[in-house]
N, C-alpha and C. Protein backbone atom coordinates (compact mmCIF):
# COMPACT_ATOMS: atom_id res chain seq x y z
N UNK A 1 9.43 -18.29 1.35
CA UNK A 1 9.14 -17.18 0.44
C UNK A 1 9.61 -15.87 1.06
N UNK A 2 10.17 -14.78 0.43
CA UNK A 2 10.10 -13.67 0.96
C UNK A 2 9.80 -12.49 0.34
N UNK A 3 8.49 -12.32 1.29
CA UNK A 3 7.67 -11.61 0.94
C UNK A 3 7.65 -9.71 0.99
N UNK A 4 7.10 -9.04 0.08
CA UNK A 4 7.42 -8.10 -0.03
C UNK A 4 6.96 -7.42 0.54
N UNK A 5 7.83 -6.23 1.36
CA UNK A 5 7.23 -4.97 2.59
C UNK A 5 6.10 -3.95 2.52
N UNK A 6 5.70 -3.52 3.68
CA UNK A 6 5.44 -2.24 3.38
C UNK A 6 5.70 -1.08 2.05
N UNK A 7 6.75 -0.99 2.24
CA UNK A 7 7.57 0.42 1.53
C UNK A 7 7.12 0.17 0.31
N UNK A 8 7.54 -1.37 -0.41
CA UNK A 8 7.97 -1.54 -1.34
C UNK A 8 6.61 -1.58 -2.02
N UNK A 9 5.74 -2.24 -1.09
CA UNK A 9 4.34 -2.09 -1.85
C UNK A 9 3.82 -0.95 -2.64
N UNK A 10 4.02 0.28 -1.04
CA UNK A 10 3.50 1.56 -1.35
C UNK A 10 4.16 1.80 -2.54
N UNK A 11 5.46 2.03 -2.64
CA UNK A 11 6.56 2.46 -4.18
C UNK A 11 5.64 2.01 -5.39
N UNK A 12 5.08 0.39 -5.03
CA UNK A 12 4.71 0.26 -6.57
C UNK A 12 3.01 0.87 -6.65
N UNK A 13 2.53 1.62 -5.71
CA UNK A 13 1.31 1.43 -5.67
C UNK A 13 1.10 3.22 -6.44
N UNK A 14 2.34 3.34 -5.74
CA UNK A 14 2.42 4.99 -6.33
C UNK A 14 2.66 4.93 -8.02
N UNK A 15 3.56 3.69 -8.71
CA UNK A 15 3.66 3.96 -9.57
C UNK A 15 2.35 3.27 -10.18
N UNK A 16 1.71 2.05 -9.63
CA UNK A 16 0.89 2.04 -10.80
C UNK A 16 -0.57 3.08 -10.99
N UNK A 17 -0.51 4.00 -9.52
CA UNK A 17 -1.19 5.29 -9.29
C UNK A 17 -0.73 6.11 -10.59
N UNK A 18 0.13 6.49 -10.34
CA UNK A 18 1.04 7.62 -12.07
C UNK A 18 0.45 6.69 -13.38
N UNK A 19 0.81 5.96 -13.34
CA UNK A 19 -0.13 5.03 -14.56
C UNK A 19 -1.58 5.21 -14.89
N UNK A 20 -1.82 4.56 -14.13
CA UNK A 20 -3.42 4.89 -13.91
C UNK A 20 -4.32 6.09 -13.84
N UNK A 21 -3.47 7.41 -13.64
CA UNK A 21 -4.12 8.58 -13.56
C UNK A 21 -4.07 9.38 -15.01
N UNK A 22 -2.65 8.66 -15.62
CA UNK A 22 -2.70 8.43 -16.74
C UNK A 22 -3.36 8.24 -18.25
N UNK A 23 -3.62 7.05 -17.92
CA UNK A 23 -4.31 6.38 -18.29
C UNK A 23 -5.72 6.47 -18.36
N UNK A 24 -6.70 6.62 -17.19
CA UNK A 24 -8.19 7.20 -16.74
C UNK A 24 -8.47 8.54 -17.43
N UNK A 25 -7.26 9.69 -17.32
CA UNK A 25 -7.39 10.19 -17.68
C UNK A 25 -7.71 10.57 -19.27
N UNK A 26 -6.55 9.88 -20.06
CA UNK A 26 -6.97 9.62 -21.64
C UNK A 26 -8.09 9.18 -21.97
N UNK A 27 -8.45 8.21 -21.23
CA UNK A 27 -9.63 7.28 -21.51
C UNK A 27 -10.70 8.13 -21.19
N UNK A 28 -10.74 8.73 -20.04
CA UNK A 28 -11.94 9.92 -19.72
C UNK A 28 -12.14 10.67 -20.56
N UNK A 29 -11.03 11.51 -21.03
CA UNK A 29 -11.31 12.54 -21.94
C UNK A 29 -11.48 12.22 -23.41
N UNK A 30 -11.57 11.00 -23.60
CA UNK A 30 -12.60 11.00 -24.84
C UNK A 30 -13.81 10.37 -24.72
N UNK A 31 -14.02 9.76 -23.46
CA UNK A 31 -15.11 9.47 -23.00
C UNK A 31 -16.31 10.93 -22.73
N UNK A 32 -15.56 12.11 -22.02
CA UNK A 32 -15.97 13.11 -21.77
C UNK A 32 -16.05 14.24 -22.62
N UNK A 33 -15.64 13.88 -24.16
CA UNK A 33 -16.14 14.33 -24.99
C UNK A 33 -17.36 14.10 -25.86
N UNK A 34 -17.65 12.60 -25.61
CA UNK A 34 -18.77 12.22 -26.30
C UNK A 34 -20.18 12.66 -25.01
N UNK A 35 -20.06 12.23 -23.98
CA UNK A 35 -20.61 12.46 -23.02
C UNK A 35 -20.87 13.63 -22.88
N UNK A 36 -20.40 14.77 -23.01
CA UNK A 36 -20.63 16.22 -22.91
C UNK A 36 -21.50 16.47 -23.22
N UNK A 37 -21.19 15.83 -25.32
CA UNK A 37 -22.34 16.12 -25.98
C UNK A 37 -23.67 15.63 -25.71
N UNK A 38 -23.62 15.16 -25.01
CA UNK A 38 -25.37 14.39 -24.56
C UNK A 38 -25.48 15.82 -23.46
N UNK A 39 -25.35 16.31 -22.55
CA UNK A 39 -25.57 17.16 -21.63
C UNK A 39 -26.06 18.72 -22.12
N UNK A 40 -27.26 19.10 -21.39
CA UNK A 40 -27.53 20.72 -21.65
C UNK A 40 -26.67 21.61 -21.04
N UNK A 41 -25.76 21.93 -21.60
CA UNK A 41 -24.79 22.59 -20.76
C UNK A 41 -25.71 24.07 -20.41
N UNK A 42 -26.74 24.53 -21.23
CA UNK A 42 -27.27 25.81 -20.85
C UNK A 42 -27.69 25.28 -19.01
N UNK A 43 -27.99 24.46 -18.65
CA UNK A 43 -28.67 23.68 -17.76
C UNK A 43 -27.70 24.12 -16.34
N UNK A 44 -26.14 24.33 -16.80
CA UNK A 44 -25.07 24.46 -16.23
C UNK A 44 -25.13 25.87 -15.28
N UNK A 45 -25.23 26.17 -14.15
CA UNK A 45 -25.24 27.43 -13.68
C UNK A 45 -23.39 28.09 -13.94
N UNK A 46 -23.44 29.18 -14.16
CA UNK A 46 -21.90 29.66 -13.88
C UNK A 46 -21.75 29.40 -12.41
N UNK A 47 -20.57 28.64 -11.66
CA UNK A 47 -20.48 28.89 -10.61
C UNK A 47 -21.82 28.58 -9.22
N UNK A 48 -22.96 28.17 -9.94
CA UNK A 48 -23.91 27.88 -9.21
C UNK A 48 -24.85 29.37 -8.87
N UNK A 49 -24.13 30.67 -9.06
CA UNK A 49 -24.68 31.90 -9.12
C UNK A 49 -25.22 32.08 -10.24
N UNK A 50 -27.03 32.41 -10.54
CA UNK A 50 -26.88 33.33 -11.42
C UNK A 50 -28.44 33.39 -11.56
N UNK A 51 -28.52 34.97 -11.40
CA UNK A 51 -30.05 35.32 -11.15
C UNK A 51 -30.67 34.75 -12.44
N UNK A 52 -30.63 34.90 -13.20
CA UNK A 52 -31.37 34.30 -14.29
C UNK A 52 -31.97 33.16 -14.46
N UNK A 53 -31.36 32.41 -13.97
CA UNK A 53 -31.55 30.98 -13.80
C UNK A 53 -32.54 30.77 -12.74
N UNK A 54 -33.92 29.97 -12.62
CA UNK A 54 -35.09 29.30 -11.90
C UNK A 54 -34.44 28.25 -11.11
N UNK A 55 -34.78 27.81 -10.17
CA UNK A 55 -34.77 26.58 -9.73
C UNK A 55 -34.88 25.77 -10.44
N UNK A 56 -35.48 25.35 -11.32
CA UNK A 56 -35.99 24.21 -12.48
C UNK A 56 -34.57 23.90 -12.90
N UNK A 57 -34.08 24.95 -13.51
CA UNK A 57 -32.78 24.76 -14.42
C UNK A 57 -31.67 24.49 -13.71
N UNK A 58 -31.64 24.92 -12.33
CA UNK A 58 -30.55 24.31 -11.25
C UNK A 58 -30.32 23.35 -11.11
N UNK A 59 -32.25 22.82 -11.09
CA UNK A 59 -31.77 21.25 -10.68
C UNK A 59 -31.51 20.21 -11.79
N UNK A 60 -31.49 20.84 -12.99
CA UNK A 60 -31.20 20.82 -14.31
C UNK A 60 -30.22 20.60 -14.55
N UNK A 61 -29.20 20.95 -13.95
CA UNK A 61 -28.09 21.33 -14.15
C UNK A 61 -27.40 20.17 -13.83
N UNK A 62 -27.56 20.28 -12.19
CA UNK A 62 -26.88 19.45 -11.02
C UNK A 62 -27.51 17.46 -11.73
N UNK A 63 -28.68 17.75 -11.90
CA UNK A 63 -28.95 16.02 -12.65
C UNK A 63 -28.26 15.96 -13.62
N UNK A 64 -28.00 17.11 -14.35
CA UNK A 64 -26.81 16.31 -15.51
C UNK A 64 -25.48 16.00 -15.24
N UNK A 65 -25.13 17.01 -14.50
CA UNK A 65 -23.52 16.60 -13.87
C UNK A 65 -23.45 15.14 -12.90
N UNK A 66 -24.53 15.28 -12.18
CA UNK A 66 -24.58 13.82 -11.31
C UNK A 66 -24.60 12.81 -12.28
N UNK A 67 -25.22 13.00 -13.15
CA UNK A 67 -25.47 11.70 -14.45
C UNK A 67 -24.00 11.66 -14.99
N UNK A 68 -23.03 12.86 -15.42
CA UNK A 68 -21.86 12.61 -16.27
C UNK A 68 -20.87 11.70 -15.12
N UNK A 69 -20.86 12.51 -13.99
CA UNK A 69 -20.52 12.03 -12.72
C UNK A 69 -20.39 10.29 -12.54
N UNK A 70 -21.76 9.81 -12.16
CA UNK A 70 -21.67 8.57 -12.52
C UNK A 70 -21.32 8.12 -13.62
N UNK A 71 -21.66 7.95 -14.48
CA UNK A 71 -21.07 7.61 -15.97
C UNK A 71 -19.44 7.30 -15.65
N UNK A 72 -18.77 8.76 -15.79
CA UNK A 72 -17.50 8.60 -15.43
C UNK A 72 -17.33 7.83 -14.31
N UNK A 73 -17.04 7.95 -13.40
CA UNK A 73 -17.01 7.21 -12.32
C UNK A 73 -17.11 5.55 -12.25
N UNK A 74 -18.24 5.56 -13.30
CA UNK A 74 -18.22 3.84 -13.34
C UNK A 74 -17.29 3.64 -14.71
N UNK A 75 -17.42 4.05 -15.46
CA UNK A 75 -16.20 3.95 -16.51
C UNK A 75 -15.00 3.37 -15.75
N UNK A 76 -14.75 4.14 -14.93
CA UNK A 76 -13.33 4.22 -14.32
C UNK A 76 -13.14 2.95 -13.55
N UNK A 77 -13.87 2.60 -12.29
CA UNK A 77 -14.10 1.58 -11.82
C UNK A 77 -13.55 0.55 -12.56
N UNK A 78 -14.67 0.43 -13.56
CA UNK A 78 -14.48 -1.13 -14.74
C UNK A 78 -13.14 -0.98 -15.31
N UNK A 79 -12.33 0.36 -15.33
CA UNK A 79 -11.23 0.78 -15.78
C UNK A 79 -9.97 0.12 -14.86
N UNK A 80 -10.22 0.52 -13.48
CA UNK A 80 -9.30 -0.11 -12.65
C UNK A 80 -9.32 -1.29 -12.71
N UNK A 81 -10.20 -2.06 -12.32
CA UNK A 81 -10.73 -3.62 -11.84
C UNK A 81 -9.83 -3.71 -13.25
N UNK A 82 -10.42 -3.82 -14.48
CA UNK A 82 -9.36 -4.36 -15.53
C UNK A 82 -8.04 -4.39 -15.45
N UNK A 83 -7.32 -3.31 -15.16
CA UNK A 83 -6.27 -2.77 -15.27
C UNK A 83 -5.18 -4.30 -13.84
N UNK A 84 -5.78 -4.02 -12.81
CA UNK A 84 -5.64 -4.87 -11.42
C UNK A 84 -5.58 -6.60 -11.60
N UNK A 85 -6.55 -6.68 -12.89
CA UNK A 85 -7.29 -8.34 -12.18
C UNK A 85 -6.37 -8.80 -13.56
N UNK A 86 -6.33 -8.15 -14.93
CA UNK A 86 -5.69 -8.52 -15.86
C UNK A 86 -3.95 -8.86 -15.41
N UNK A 87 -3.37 -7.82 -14.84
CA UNK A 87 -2.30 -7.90 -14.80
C UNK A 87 -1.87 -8.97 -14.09
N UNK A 88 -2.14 -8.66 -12.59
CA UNK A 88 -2.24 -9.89 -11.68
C UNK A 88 -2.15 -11.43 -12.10
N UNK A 89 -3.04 -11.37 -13.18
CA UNK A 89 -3.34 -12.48 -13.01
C UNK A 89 -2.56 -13.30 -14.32
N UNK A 90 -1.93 -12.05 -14.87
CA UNK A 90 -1.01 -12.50 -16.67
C UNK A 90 -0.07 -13.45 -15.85
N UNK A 91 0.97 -14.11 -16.75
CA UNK A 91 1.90 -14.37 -16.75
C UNK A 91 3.43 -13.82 -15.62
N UNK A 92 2.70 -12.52 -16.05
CA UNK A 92 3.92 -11.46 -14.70
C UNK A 92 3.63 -11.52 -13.98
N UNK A 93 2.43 -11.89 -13.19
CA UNK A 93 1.54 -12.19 -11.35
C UNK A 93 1.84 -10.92 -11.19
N UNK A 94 1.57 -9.88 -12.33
CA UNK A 94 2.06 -8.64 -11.26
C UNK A 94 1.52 -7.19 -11.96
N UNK A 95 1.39 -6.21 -11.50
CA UNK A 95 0.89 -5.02 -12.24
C UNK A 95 2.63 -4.07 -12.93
N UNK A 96 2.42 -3.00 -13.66
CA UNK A 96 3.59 -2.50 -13.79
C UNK A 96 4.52 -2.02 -13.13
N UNK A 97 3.67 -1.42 -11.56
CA UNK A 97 4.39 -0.71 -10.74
C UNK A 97 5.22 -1.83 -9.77
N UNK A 98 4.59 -3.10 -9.46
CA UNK A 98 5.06 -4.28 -8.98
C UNK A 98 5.88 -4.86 -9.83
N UNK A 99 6.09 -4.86 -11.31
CA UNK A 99 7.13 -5.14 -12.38
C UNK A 99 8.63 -4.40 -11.76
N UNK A 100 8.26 -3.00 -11.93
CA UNK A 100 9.29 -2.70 -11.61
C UNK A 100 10.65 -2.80 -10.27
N UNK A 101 9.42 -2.93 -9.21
CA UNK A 101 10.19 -3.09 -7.84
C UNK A 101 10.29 -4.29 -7.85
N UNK A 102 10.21 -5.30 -8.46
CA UNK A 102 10.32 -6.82 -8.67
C UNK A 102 9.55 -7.58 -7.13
N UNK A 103 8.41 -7.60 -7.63
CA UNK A 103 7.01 -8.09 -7.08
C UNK A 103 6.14 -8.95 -8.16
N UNK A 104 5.71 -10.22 -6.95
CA UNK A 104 4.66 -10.41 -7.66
C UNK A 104 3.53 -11.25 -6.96
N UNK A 105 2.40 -11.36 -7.13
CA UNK A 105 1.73 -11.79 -6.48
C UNK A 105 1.32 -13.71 -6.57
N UNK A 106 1.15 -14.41 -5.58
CA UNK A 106 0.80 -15.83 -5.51
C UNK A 106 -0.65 -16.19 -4.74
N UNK A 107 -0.94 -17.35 -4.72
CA UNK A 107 -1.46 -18.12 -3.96
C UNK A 107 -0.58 -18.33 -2.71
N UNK A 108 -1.48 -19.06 -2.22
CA UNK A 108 -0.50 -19.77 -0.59
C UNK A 108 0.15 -20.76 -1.25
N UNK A 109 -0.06 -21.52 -2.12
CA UNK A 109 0.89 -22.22 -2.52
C UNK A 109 1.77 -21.98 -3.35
N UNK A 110 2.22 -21.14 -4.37
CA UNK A 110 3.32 -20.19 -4.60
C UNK A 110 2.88 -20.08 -6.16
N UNK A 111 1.49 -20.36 -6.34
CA UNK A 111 1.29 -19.70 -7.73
C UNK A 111 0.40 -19.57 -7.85
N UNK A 112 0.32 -18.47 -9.74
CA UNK A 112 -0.07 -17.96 -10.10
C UNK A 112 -1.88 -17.66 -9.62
N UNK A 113 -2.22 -16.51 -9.54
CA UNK A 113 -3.71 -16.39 -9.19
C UNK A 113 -4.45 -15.83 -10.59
N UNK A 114 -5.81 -16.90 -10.26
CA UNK A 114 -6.80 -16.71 -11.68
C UNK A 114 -7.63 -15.05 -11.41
N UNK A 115 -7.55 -15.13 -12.47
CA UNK A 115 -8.71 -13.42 -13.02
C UNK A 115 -9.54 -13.47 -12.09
N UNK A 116 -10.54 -14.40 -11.91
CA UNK A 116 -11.39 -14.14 -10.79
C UNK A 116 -10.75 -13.81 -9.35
N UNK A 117 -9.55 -14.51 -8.71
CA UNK A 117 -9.24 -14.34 -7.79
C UNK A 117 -8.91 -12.92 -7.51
N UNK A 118 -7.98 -12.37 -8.32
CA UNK A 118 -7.19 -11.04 -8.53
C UNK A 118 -8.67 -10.34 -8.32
N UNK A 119 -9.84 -10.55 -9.27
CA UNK A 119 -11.12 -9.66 -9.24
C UNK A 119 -11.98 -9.39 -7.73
N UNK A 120 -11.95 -10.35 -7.09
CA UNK A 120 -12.03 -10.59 -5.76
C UNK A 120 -10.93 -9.97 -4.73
N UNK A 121 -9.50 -10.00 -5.23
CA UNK A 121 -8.81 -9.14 -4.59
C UNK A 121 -8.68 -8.16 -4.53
N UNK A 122 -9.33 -7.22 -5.81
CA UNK A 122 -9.42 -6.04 -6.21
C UNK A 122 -10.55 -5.20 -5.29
N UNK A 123 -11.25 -6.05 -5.36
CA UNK A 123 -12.59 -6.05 -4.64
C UNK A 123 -12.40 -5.35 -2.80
N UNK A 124 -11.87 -6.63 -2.58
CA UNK A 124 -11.54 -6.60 -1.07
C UNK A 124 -10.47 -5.18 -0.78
N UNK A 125 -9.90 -4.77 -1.62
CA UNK A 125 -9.17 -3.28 -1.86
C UNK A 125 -10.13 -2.22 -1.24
N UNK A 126 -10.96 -2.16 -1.71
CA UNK A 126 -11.99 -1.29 -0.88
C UNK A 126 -12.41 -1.23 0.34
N UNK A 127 -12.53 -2.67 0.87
CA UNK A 127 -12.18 -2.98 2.15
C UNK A 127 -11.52 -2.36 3.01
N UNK A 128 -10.20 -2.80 2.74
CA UNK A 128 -9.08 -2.09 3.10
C UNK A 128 -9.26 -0.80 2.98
N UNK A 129 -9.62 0.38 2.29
CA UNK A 129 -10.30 1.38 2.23
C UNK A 129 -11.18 2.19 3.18
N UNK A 130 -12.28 1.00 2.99
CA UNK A 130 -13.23 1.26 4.24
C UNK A 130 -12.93 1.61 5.16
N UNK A 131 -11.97 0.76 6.17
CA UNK A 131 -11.50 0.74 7.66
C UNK A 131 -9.98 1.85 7.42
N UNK A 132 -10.13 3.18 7.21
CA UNK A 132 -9.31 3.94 6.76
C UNK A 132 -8.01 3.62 7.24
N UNK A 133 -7.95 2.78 6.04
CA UNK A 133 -6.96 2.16 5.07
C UNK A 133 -6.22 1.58 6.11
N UNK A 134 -6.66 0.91 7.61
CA UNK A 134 -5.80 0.21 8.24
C UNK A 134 -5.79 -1.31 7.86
N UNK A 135 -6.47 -1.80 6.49
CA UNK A 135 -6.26 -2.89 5.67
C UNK A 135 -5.33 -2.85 5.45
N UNK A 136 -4.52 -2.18 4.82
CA UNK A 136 -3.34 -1.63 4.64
C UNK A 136 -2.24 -1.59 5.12
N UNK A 137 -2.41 -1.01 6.48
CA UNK A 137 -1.24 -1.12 7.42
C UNK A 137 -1.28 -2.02 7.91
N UNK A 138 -1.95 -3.36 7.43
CA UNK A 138 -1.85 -4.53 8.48
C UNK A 138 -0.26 -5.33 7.51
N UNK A 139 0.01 -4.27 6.71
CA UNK A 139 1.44 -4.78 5.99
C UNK A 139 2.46 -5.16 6.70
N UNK A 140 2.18 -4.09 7.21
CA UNK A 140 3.33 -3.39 7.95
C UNK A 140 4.05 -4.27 9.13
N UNK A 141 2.58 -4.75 9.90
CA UNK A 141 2.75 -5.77 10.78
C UNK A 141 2.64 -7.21 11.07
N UNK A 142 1.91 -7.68 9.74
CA UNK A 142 1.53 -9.43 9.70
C UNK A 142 2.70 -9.87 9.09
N UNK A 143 2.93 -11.57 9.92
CA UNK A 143 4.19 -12.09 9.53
C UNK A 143 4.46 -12.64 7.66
N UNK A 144 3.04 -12.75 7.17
CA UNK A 144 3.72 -12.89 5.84
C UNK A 144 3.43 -11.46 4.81
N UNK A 145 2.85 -9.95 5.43
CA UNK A 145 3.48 -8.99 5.20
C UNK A 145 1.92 -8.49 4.31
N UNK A 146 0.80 -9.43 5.10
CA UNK A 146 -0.50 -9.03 3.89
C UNK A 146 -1.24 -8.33 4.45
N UNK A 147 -2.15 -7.75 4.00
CA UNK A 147 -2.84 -6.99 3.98
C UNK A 147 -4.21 -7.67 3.82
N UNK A 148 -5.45 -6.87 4.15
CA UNK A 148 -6.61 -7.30 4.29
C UNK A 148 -7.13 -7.95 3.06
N UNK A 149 -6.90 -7.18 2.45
CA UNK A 149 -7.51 -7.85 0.64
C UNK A 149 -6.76 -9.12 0.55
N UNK A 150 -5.65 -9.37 0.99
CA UNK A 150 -4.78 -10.32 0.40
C UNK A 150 -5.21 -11.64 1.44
N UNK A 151 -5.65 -11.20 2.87
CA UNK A 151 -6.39 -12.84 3.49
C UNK A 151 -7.55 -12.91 2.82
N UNK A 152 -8.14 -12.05 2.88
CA UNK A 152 -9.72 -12.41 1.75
C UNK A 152 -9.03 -13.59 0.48
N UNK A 153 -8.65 -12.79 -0.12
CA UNK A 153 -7.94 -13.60 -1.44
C UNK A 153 -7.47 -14.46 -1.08
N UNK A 154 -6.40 -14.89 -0.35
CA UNK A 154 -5.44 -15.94 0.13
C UNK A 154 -4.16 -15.94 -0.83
N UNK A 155 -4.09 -14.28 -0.68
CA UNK A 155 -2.80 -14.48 -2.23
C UNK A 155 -1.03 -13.91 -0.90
N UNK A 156 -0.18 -13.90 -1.63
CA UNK A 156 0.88 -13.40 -1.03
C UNK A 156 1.59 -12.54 -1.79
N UNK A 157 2.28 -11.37 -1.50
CA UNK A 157 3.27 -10.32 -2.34
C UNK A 157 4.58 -11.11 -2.04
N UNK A 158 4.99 -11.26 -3.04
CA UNK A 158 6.75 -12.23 -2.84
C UNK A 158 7.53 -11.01 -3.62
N UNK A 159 8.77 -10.78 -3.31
CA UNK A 159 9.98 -10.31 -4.15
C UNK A 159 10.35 -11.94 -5.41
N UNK A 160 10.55 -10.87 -6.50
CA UNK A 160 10.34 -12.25 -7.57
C UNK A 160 12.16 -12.19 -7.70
C-alpha cells in the first residue's frame, strides 16, 4: 500500500477545515437565530461595563451566553462527528478534502471502514489533540504514516 504523508494529510485537513467552517457556520447561524430568541439579551452587559446593571443581571447575562455557548458548541460537535464518520465511511473512504488530494482511508486489510469505526476514529482525533497534537506528528514518523487516532482505529491513509 502506499500510504499517504504528512503534507498531504495536512492539505486535505485544511481543506476539509474551509469546508467545515463553512458549513458550521451556515448551520450556526440559523441555529443562532432561533437560539437568540430564547435569550434575555437585556441580561447582556455592554462590554461587561455598565453601572446600571446589579450583579444579579451579570450573572444573568454570563448564564445565558454559557447556555447559547454550549448549545452551539454541541450542535457543532454532532456537526463534525457527522460530517467525518459519514464520509469516511461512504463509498469514497474519504472526506472532501481527502477526495481531492486523492486519499482514502482503510482497514489493515485494505477496506472500507464502518460508521462506527470512522466514529471511533473521529473520537480518538481528540486524542491526538490532547497530547498537543503530537498524535499527529506521529505522521510524520511511523512506517505506515499513522497517526494516533488511526492505531486506535486500526485504519490506514492510502493514496487512492
Amino acid at each position: 500500500m502506499n500510504y499517504a504523508g504528512f503534507w498531504r494529510r495536512v492539505g486535505a485537513g485544511i481543506i476539509d477545515n474551509v469546508i467545515l467552517h463553512i458549513m458550521t457556520g451556515i448551520v450556526l447561524s440559523f441555529c443562532g437565530i432561533s437560539l437568540m430568541d430564547t435569550i434575555d439579551t437585556s441580561n447582556l452587559p455592554l462590554l461587561g461595563i455598565n453601572s446600571n446593571i446589579n450583579n444579579n443581571t451579570f450573572v444573568d447575562g454570563v448564564r445565558d451566553t454559557g447556555n447559547f455557548l454550549q448549545i452551539t458548541l454541541s450542535v457543532e460537535f454532532v456537526f463534525l462527528w457527522l460530517y467525518y464518520a459519514f464520509f469516511q465511511s461512504s463509498k469514497y473512504q474519504a472526506t472532501p478534502g481527502m477526495m481531492v488530494l486523492s486519499m482514502r482511508i482503510v482497514t489493515y486489510a485494505g477496506e472500507k471502514i464502518s460508521f462506527w469505526r470512522a466514529s471511533g476514529r473521529f473520537l480518538a482525533t481528540y486524542l491526538s489533540w490532547m497530547i498537543a497534537g503530537i498524535g499527529f506528528l506521529m505522521i510524520a514518523f511511523t512506517p505506515r504514516k499513522q497517526g494516533l487516532h488511526d492505531y486506535i482505529a486500526k485504519t490506514l491513509v492510502i493514496k487512492s
